[in-house]
C-alpha atoms as a PDB file:
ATOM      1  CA  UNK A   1      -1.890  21.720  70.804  1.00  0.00           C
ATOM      2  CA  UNK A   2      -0.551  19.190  68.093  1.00  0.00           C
ATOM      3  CA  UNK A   3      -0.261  21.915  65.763  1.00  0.00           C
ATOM      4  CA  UNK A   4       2.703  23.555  67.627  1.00  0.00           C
ATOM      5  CA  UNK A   5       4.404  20.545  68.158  1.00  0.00           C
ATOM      6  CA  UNK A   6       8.106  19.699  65.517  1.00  0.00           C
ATOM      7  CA  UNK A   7       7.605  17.399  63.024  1.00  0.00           C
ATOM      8  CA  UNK A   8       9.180  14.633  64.710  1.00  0.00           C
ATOM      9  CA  UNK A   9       7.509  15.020  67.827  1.00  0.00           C
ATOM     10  CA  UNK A  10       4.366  14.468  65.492  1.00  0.00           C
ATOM     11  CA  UNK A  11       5.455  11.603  63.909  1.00  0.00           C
ATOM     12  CA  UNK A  12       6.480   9.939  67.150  1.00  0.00           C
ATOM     13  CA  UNK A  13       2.562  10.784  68.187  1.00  0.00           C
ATOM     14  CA  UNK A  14       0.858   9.382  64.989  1.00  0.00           C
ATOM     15  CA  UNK A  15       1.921   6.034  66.306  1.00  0.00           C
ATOM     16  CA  UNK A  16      -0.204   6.818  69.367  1.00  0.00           C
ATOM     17  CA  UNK A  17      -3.285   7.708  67.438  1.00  0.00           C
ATOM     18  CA  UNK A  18      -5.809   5.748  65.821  1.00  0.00           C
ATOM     19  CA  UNK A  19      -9.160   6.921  64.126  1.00  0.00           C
ATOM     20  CA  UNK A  20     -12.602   4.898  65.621  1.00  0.00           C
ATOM     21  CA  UNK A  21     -15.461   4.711  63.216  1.00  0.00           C
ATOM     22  CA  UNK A  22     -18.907   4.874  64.526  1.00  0.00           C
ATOM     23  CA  UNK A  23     -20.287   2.456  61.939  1.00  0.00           C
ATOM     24  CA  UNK A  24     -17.766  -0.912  61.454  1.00  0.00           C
ATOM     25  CA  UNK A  25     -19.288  -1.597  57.834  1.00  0.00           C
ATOM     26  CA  UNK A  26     -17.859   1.745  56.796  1.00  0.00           C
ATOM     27  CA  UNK A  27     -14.361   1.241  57.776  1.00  0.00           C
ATOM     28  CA  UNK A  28     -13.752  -1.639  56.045  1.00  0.00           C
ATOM     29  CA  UNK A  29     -13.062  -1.885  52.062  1.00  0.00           C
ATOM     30  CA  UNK A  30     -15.797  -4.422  50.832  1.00  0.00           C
ATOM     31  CA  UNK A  31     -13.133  -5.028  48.104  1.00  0.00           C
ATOM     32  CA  UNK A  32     -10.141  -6.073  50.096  1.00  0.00           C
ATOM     33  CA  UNK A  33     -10.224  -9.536  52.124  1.00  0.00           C
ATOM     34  CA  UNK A  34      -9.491  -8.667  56.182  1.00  0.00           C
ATOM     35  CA  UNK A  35      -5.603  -9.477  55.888  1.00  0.00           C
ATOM     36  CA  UNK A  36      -5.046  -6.149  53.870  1.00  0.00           C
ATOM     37  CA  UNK A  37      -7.243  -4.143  55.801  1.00  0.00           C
ATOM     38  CA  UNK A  38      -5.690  -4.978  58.712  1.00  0.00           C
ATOM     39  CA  UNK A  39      -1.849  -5.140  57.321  1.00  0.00           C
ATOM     40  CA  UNK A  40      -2.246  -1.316  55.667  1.00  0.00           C
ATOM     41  CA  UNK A  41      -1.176   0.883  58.729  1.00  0.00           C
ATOM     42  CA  UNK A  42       1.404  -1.819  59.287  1.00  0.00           C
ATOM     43  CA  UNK A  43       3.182  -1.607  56.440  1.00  0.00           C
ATOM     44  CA  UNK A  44       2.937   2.044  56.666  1.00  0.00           C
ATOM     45  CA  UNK A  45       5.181   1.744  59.835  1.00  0.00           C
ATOM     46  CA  UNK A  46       7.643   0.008  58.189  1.00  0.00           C
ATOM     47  CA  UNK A  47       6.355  -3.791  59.250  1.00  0.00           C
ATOM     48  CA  UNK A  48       8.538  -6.789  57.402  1.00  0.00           C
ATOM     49  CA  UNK A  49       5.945  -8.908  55.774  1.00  0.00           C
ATOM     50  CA  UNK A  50       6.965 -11.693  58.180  1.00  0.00           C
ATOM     51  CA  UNK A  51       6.138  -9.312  61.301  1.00  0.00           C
ATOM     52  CA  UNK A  52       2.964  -8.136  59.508  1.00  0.00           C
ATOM     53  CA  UNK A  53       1.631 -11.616  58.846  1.00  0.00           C
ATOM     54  CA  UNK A  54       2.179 -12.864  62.792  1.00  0.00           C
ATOM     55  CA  UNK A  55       0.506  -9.164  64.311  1.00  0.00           C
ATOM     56  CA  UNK A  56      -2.596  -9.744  62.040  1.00  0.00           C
ATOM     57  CA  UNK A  57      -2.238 -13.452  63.664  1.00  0.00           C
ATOM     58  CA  UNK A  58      -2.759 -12.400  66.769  1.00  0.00           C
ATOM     59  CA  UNK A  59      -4.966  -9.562  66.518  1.00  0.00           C
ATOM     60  CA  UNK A  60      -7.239 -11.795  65.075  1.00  0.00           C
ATOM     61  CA  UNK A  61      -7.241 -14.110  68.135  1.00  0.00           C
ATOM     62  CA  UNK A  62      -7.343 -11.284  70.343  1.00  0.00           C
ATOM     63  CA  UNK A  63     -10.827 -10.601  68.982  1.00  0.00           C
ATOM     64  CA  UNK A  64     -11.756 -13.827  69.068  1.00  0.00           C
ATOM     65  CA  UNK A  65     -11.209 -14.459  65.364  1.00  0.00           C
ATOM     66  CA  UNK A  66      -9.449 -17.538  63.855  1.00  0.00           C
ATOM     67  CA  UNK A  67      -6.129 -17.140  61.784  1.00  0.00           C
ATOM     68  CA  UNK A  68      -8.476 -18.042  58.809  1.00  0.00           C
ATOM     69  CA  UNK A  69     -10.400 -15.550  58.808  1.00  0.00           C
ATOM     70  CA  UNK A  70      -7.833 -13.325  57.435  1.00  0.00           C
ATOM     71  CA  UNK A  71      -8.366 -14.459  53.815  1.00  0.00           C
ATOM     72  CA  UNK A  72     -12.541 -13.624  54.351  1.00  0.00           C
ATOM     73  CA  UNK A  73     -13.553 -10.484  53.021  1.00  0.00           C
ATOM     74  CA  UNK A  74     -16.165  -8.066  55.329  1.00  0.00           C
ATOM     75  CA  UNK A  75     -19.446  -9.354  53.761  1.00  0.00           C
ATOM     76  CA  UNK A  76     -18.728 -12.900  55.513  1.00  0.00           C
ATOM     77  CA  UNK A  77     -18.487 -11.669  58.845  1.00  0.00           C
ATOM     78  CA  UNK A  78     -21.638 -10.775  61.115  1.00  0.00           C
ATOM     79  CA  UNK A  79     -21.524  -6.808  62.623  1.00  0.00           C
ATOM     80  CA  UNK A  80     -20.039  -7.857  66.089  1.00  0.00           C
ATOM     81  CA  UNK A  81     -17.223  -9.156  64.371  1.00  0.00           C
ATOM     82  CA  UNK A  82     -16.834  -6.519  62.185  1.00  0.00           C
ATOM     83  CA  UNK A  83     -16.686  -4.085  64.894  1.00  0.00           C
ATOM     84  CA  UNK A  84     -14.500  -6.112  66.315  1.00  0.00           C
ATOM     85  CA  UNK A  85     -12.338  -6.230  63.050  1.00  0.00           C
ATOM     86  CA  UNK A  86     -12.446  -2.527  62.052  1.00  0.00           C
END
């Protein structure tokens, strides 16, 4: 039960834990190009931009995705790669 566990012992989880939307479109901000989507949660674990900047990188190419496509926003890419993406 998360709920009985110390705050630290939940923090340490949260890194752990990720939330999976059913429908790619609506987990990605039409207004912000891929980069930010993707560099959000970093940052909010403490990621130097430099660090940030080479994870989104390769994540990208993980997926199958070119460095490039960072700088697209979600409307360019087709709903496999969104999925993908999100």
């Amino acid at each position: 039960d998360v709920a009985m566990l110390d705050r630290r012992t939940r923090r340490d989880l949260r890194g752990d834990l990720q939330v999976v939307f059913q429908d790619p479109v609506a987990s990605l901000d039409p207004r912000l190009p891929v980069f930010d989507v993707l560099a959000e949660p970093l940052a909010c674990n403490g990621s130097s931009k430099a660090d940030t900047r080479d994870r989104i990188a390769e994540l990208l190419t993980v997926v199958g995705l070119r460095r490039e496509d960072a700088s697209r926003y979600p409307a360019e890419f087709s709903g496999g790669q969104k999925q993908r993406i999100g």
